[in-house]
N, C-alpha and C. Protein backbone atom coordinates (compact mmCIF):
# COMPACT_ATOMS: atom_id res chain seq x y z
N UNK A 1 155.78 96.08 152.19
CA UNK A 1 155.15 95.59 150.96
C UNK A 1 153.75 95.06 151.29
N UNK A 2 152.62 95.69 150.17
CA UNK A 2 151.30 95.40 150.96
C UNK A 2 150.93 93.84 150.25
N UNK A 3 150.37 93.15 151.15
CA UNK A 3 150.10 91.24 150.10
C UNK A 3 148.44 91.52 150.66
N UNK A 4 148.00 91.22 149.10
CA UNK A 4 146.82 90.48 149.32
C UNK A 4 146.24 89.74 149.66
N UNK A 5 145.23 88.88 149.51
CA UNK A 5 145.06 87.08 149.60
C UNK A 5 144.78 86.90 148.53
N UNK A 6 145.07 85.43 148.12
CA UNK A 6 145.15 85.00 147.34
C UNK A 6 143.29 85.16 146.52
N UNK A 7 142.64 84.82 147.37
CA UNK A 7 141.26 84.59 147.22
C UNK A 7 140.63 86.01 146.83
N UNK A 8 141.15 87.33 146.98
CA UNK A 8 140.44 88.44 146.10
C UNK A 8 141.26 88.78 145.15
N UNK A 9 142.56 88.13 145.15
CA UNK A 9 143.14 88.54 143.41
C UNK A 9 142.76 87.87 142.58
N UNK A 10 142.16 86.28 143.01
CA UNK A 10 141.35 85.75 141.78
C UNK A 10 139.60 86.38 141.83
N UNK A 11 138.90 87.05 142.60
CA UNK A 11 137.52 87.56 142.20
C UNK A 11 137.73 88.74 141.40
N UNK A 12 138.59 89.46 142.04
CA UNK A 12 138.98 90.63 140.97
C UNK A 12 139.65 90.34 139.40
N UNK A 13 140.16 89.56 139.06
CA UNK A 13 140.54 88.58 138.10
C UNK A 13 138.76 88.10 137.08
N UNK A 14 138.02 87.70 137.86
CA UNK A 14 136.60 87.14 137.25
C UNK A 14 136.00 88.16 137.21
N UNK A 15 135.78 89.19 137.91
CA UNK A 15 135.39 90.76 137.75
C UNK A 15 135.43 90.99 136.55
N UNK A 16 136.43 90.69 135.93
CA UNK A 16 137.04 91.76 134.83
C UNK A 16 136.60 90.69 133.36
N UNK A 17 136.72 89.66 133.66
CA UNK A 17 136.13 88.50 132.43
C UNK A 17 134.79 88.92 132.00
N UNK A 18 134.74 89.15 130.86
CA UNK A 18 133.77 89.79 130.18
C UNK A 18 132.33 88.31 130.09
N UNK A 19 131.21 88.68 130.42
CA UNK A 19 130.34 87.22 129.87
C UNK A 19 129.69 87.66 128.43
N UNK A 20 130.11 86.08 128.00
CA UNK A 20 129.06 86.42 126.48
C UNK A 20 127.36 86.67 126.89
N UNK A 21 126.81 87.48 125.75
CA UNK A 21 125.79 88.19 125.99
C UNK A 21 124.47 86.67 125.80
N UNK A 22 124.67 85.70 125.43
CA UNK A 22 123.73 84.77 124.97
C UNK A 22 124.30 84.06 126.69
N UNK A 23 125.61 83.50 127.28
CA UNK A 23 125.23 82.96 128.28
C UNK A 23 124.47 83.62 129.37
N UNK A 24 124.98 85.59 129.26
CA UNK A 24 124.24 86.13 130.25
C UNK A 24 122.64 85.54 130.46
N UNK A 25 121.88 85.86 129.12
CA UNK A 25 120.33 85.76 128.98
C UNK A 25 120.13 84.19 129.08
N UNK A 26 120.83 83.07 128.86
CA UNK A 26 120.60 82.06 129.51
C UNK A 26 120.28 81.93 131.28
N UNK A 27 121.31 82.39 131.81
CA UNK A 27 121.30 82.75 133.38
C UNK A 27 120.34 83.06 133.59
N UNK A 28 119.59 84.45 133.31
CA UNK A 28 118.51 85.39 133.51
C UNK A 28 117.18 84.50 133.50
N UNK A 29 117.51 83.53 132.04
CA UNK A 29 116.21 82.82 131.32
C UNK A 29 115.35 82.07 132.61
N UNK A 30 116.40 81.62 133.34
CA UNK A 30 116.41 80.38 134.19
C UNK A 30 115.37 80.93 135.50
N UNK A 31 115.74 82.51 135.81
CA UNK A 31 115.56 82.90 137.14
C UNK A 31 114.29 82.71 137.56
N UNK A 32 114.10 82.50 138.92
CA UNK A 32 112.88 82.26 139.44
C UNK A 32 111.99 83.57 140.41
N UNK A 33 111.77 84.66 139.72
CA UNK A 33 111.32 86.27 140.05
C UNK A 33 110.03 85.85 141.22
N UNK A 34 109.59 86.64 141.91
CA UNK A 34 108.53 86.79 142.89
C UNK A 34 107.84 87.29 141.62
N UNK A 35 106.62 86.83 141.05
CA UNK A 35 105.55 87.75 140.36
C UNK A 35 104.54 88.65 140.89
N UNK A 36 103.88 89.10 140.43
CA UNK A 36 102.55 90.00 141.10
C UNK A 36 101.96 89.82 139.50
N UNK A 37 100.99 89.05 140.10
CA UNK A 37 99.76 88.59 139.46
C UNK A 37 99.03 89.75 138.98
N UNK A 38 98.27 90.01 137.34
CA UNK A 38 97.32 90.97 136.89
C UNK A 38 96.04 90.42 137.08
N UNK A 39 95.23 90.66 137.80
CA UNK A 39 94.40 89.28 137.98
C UNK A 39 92.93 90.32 137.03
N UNK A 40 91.93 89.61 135.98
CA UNK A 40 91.03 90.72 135.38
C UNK A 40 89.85 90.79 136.26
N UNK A 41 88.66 91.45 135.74
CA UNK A 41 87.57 91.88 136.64
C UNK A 41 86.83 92.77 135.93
N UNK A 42 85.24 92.22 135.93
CA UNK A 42 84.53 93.61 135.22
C UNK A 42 84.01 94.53 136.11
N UNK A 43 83.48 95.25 135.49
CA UNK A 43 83.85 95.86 133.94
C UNK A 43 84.78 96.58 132.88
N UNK A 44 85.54 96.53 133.62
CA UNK A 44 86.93 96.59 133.10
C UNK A 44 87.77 96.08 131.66
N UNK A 45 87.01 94.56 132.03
CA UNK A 45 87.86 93.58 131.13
C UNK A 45 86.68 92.77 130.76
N UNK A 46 85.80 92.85 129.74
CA UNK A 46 84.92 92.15 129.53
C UNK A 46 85.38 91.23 128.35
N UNK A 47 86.53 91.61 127.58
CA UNK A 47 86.95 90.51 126.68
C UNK A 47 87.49 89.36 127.48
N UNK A 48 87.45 89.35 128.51
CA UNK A 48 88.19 88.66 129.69
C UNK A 48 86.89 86.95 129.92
N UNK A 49 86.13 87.58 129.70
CA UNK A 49 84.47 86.93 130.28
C UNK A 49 83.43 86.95 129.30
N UNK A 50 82.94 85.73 129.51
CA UNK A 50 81.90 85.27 128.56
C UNK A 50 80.55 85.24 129.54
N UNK A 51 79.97 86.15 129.86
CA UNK A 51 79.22 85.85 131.60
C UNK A 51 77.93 84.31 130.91
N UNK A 52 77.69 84.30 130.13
CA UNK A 52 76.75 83.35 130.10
C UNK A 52 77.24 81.97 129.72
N UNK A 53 78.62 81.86 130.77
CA UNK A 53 79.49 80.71 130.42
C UNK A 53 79.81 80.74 132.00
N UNK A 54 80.40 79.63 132.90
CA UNK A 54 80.44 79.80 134.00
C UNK A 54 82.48 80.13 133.39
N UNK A 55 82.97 80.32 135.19
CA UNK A 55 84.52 80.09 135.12
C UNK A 55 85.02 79.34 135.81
N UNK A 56 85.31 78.09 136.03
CA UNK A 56 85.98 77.24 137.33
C UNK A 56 87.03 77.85 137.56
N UNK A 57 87.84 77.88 138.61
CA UNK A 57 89.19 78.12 138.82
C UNK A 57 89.78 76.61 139.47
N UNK A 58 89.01 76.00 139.79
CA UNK A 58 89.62 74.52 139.80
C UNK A 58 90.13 73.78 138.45
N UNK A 59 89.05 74.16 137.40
CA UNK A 59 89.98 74.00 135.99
C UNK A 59 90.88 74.36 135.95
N UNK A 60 91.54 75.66 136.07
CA UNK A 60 92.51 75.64 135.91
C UNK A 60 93.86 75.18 136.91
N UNK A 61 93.28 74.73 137.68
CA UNK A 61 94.54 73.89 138.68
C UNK A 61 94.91 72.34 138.21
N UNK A 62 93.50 71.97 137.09
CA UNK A 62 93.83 70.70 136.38
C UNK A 62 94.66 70.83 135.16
N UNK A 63 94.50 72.46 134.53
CA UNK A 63 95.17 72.76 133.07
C UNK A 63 96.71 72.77 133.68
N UNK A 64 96.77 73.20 134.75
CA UNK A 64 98.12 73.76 135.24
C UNK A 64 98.76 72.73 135.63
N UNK A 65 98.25 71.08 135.71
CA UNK A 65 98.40 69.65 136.48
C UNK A 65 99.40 69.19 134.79
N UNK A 66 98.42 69.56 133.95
CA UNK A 66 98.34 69.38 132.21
C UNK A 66 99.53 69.67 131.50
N UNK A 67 100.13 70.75 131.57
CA UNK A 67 101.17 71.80 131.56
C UNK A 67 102.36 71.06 132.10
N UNK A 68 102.28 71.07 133.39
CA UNK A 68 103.50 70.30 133.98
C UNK A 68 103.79 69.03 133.35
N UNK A 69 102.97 67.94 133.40
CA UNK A 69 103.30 66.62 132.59
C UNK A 69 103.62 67.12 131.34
N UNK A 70 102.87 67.50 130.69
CA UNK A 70 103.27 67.66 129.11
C UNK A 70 104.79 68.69 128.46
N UNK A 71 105.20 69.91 129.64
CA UNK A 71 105.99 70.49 129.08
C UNK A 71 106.85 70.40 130.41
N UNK A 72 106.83 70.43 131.04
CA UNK A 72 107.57 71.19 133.14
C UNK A 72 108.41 69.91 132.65
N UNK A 73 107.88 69.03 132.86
CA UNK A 73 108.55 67.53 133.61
C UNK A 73 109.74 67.19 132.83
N UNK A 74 109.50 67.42 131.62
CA UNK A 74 110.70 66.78 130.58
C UNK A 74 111.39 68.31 130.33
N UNK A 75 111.44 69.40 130.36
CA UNK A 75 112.12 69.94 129.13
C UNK A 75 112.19 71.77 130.43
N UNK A 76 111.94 71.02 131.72
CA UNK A 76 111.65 72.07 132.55
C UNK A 76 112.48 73.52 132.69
N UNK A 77 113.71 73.17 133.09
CA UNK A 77 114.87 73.88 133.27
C UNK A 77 115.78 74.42 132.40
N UNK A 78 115.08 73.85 131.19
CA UNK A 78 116.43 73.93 129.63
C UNK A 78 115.35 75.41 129.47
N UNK A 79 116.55 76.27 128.96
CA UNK A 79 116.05 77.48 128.24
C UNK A 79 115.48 77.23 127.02
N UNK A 80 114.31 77.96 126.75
CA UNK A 80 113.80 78.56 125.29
C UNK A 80 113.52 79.32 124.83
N UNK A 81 113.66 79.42 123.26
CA UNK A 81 113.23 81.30 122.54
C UNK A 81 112.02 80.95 122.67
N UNK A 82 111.03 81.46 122.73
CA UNK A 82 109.57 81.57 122.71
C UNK A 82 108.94 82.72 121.49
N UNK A 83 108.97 82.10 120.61
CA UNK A 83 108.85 82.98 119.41
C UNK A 83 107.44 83.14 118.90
N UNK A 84 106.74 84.19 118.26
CA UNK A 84 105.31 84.60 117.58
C UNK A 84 105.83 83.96 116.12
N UNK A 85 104.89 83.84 115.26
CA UNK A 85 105.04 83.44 113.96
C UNK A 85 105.33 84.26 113.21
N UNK A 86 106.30 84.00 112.22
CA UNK A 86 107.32 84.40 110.92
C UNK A 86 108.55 85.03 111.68
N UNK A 87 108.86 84.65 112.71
CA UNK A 87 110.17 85.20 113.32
C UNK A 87 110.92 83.97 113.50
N UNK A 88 111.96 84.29 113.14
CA UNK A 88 113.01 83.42 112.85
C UNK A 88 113.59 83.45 114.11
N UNK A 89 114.83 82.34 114.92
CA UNK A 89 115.20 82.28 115.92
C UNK A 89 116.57 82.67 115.76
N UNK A 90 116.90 82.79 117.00
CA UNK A 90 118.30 83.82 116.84
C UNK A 90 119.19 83.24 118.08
N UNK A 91 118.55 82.53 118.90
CA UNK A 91 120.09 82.35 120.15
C UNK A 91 120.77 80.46 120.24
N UNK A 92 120.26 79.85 118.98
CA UNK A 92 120.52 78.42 118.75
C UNK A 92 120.62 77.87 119.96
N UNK A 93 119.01 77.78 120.91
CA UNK A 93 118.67 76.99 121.73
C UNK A 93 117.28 76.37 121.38
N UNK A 94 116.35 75.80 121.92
CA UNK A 94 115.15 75.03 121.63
C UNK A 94 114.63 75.98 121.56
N UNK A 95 113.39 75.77 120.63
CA UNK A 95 112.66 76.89 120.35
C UNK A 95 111.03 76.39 120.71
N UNK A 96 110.23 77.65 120.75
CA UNK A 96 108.89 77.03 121.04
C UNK A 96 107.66 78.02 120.82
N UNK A 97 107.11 77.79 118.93
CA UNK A 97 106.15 78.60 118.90
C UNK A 97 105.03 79.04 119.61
N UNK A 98 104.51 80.15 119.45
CA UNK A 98 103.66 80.25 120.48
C UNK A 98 102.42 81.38 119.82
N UNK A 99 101.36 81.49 120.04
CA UNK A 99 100.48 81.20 121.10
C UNK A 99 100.37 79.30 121.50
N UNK A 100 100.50 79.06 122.64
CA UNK A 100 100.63 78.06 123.12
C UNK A 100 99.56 77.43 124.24
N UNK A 101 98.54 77.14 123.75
CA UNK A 101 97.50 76.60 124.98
C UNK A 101 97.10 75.16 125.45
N UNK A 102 97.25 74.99 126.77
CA UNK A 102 96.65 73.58 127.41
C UNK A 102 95.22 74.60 128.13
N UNK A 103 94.47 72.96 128.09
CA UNK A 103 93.15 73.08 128.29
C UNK A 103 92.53 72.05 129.50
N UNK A 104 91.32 72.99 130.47
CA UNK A 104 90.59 71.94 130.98
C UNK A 104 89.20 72.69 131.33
N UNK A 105 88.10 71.86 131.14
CA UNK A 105 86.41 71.82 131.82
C UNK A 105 86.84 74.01 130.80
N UNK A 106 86.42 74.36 131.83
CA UNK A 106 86.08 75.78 131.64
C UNK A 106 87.39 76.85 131.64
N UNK A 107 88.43 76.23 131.88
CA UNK A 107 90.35 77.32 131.80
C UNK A 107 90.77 77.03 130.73
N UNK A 108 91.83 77.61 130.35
CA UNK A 108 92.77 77.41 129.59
C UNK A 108 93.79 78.10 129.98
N UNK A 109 95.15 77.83 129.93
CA UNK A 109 96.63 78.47 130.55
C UNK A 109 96.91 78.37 128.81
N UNK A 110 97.61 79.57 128.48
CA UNK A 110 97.82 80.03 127.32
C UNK A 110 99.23 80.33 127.73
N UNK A 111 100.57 80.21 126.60
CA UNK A 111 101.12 81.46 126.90
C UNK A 111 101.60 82.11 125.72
N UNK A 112 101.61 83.12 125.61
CA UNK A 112 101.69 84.13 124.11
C UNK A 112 102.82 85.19 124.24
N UNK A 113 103.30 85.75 123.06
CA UNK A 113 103.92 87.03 123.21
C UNK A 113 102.80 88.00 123.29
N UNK A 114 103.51 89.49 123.93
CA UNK A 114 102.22 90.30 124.76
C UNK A 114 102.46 91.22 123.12
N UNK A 115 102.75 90.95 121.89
CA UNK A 115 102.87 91.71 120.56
C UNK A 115 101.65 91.58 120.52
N UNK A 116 101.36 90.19 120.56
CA UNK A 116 99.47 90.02 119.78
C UNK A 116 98.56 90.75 120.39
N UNK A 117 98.57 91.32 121.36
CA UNK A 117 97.53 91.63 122.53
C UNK A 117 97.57 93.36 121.45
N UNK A 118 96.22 93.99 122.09
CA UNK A 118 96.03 94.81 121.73
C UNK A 118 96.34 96.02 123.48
N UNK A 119 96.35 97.25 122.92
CA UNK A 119 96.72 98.22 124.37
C UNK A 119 95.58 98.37 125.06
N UNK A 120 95.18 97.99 126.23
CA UNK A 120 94.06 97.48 127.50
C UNK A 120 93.64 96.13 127.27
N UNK A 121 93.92 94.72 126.73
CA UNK A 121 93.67 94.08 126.49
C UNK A 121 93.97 93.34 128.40
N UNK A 122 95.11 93.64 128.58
CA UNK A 122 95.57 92.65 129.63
C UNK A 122 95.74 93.99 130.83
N UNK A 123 95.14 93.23 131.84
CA UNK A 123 95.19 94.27 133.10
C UNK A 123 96.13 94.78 133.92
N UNK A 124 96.09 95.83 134.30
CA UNK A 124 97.71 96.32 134.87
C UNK A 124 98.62 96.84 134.07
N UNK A 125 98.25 96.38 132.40
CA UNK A 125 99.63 96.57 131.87
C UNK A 125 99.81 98.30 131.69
N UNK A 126 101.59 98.39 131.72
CA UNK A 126 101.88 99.45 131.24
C UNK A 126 102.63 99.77 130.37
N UNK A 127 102.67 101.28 129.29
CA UNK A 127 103.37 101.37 128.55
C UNK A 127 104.46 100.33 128.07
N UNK A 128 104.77 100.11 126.93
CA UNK A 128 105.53 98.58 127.21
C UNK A 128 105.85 98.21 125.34
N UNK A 129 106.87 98.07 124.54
CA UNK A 129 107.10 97.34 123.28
C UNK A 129 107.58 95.93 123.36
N UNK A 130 106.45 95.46 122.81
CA UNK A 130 107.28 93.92 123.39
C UNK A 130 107.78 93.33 121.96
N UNK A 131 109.03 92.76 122.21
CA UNK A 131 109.66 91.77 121.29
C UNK A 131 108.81 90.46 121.25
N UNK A 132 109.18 90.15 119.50
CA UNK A 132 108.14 89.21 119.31
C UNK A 132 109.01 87.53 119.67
N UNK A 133 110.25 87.66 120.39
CA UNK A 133 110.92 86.37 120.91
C UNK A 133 111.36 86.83 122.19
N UNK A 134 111.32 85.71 122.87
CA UNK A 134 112.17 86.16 123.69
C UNK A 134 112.70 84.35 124.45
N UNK A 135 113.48 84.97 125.80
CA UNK A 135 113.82 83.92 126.30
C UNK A 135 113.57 83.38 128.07
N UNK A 136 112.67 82.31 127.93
CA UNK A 136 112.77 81.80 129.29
C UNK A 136 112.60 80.03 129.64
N UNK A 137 112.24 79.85 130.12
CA UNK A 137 111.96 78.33 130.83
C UNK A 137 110.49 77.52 131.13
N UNK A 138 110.43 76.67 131.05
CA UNK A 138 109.18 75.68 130.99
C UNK A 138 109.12 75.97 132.60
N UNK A 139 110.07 75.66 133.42
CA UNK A 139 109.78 75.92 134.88
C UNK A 139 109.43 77.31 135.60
N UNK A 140 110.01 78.18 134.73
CA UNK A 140 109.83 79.20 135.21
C UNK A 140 108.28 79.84 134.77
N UNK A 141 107.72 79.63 133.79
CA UNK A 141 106.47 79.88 133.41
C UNK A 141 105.58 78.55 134.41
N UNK A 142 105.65 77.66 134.85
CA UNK A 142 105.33 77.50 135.36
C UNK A 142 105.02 77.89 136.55
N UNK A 143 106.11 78.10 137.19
CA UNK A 143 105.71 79.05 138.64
C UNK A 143 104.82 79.77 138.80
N UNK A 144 105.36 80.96 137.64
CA UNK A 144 104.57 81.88 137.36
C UNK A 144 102.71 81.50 136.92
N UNK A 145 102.09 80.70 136.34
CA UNK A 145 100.93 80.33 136.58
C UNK A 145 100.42 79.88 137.40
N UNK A 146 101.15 79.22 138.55
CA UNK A 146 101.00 78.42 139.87
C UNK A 146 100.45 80.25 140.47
N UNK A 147 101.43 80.82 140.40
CA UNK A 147 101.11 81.98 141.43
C UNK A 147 100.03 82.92 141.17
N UNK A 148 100.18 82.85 139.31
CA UNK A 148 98.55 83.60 139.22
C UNK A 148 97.53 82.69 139.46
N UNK A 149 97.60 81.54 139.47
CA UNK A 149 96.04 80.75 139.71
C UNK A 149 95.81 80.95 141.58
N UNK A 150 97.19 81.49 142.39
CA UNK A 150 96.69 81.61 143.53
C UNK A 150 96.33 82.85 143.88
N UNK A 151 97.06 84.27 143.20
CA UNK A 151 96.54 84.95 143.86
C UNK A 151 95.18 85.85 142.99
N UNK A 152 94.67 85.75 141.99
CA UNK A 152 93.63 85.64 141.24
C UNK A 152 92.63 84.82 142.25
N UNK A 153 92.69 83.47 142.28
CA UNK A 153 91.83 83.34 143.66
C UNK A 153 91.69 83.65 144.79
N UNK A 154 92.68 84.02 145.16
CA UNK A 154 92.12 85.48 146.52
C UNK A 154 91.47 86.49 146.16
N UNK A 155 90.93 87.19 144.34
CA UNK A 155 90.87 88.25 144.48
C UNK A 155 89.89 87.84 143.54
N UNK A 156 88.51 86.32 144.43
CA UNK A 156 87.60 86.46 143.77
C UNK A 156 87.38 85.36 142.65
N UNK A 157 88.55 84.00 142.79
CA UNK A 157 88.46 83.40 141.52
C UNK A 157 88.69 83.90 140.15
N UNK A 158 89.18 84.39 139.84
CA UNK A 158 89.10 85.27 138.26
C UNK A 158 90.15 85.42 137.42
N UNK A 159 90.47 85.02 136.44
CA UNK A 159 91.49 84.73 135.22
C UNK A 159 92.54 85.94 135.77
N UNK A 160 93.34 85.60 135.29
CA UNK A 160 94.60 86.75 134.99
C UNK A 160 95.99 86.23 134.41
N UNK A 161 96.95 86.94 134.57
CA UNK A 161 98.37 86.93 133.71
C UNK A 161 99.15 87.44 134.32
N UNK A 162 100.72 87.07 133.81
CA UNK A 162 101.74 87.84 134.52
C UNK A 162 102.98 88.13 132.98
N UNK A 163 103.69 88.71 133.08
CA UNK A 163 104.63 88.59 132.40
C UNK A 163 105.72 87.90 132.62
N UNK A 164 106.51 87.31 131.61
CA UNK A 164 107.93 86.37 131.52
C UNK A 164 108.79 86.51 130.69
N UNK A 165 110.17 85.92 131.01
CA UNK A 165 111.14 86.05 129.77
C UNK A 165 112.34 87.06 130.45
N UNK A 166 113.04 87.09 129.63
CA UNK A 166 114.59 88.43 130.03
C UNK A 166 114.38 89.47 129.27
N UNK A 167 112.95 89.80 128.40
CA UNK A 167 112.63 91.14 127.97
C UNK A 167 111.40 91.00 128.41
N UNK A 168 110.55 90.35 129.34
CA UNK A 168 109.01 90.30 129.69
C UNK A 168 108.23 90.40 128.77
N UNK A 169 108.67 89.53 127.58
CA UNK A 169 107.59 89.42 126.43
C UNK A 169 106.95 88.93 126.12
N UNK A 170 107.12 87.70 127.21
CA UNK A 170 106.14 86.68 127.29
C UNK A 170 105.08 86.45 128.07
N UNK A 171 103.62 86.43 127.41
CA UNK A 171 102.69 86.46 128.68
C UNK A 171 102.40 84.57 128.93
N UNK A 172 101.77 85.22 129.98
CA UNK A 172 101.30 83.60 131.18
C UNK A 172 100.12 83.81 131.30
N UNK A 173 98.93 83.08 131.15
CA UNK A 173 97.79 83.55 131.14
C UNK A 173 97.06 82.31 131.76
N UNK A 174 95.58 82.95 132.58
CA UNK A 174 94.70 81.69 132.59
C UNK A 174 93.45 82.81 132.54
N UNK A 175 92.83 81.91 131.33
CA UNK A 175 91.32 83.10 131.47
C UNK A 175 90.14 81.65 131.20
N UNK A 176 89.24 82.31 131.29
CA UNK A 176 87.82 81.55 130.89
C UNK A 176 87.69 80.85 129.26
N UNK A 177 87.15 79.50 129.02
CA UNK A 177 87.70 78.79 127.59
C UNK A 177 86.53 80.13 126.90
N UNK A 178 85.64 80.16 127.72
CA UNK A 178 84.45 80.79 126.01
C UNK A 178 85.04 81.88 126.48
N UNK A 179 85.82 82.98 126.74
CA UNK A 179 85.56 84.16 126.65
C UNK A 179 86.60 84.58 125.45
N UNK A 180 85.76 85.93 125.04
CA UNK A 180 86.73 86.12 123.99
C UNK A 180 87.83 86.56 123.38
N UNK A 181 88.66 86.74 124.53
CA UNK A 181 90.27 87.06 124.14
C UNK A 181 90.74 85.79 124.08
N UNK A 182 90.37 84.49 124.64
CA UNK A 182 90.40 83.17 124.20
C UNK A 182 90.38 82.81 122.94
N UNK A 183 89.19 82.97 122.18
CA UNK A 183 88.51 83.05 121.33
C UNK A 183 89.38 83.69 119.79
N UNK A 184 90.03 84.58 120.48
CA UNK A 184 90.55 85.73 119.40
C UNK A 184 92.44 85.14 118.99
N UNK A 185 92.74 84.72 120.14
CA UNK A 185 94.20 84.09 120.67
C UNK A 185 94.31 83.17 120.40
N UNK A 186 94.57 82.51 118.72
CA UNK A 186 94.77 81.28 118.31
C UNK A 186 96.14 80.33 118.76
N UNK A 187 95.76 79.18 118.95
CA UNK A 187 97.21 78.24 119.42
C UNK A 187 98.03 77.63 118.20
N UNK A 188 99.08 77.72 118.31
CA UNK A 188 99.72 77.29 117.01
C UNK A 188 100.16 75.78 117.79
N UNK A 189 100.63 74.38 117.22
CA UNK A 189 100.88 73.39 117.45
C UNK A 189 102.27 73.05 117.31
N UNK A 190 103.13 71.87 117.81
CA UNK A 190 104.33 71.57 118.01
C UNK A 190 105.60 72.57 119.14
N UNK A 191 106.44 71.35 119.52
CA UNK A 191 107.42 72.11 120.27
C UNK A 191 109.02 71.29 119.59
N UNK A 192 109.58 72.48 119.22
CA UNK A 192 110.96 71.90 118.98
C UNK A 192 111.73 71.45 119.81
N UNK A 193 112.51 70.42 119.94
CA UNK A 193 112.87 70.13 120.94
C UNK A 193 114.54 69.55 120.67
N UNK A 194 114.71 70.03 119.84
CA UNK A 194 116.34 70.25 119.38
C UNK A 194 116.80 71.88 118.05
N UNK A 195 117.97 71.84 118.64
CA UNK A 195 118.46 73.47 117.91
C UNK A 195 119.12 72.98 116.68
N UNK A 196 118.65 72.13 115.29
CA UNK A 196 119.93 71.49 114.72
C UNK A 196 119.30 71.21 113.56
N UNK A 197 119.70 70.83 113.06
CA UNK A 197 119.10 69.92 111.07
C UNK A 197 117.98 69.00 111.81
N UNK A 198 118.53 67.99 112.86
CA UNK A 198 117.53 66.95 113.02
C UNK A 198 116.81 67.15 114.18
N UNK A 199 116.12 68.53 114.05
CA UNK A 199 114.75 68.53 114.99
C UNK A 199 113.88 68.06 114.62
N UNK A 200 112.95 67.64 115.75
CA UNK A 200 111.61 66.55 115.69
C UNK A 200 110.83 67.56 116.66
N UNK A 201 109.93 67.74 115.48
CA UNK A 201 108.54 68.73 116.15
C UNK A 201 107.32 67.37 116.32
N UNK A 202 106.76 67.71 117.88
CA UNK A 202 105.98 66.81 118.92
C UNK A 202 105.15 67.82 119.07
N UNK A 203 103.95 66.82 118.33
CA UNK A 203 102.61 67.34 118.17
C UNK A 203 101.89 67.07 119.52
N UNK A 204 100.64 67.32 119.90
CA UNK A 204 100.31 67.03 120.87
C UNK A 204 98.57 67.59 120.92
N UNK A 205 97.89 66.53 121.55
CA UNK A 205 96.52 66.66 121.30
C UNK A 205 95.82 67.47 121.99
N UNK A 206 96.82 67.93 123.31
CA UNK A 206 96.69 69.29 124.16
C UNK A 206 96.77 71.00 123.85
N UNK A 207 97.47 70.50 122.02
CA UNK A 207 97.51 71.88 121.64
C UNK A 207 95.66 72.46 120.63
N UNK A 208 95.43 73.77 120.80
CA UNK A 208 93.84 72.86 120.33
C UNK A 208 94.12 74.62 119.60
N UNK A 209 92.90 74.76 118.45
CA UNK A 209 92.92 76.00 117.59
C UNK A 209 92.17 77.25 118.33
N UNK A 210 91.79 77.26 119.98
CA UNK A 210 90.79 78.46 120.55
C UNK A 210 91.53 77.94 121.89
């Protein structure tokens, strides 16, 4: 008579347990991916650059200082839909309209759905339909700007983006304040910060209209 152990008749047992599809994309929401930075560059990307405006890239290591206190620190690890406007939310977790920008000196770290963007707008990108919600994390978009503000400065100081989310619909951005995909990429204000009748939307003087 052949005996198992005890210990693979219960994995094969969890094998077979089906996961709901909202905890799956919670899991996913959370993950912490290696990115590869789109970093821009002219002439290529001149909506990218305002040349008769300088670009710090130390600004943006203060916008990215900005970011963390205001959204990382409190609300880091909890998943969110990250939704474009007139879309309704769908996975009854915190939600958080967006275009979404903090600001400093000459950066701004934005982050948007990649719907608004027009096709060559953002560098690298490819073929691609993006959903106008999707789902990820205050920490995890964080990372992800930590890593484009570093490797964008290896390649020259110079704005760029990455994608985020469990459908990559969410962009991460740091470009120049005057240039004009800035300019064009309005910030909408407040973050919900409960899924329920008694949410309290927290305004904030970091959210600005360019």
């Amino acid at each position: 008579m052949l005996r198992f152990p005890v210990f693979l008749l219960l994995v094969a047992a969890a094998q077979c347990i089906p996961s709901s599809p909202l905890s799956t994309r919670l899991r996913a929401s959370t993950r912490l991916g290696a990115p590869i930075s789109e970093c821009a560059s002219l002439p290529n990307y001149p909506q990218w650059f305002q040349p008769s405006e300088k670009f710090d890239n130390g600004d943006c290591s203060r916008a990215i200082s900005i970011f963390y206190h205001d959204y990382v620190k409190d609300h880091g690890p909890i998943p969110y839909e990250f939704l474009t406007s007139g879309v309704d939310p769908v996975h009854g977790i915190p939600t958080q309209r967006v275009p979404l920008k903090v600001g400093f000196g000459t950066c701004k770290l934005a982050i948007a759905m990649r719907s608004e963007f027009r096709w060559g707008d953002l560098p690298g990108e490819r073929p691609f339909r993006s959903a106008r919600s999707d789902v990820s994390s205050f920490a995890n978009l964080y990372r992800i700007v930590e890593d484009i503000n570093s490797k964008c400065a290896e390649h020259g100081r110079v704005p760029g983006w990455h994608a985020a989310g469990d459908l990559d619909s969410i962009g991460v951005f740091l470009w120049q304040a005057a240039s004009p995909i800035n300019q064009r990429i309005r910030a909408r204000t407040g973050i919900i910060v409960k899924p329920s009748n008694t949410t309290r939307v927290a305004s904030s003087s970091l959210h600005d209209t360019a």
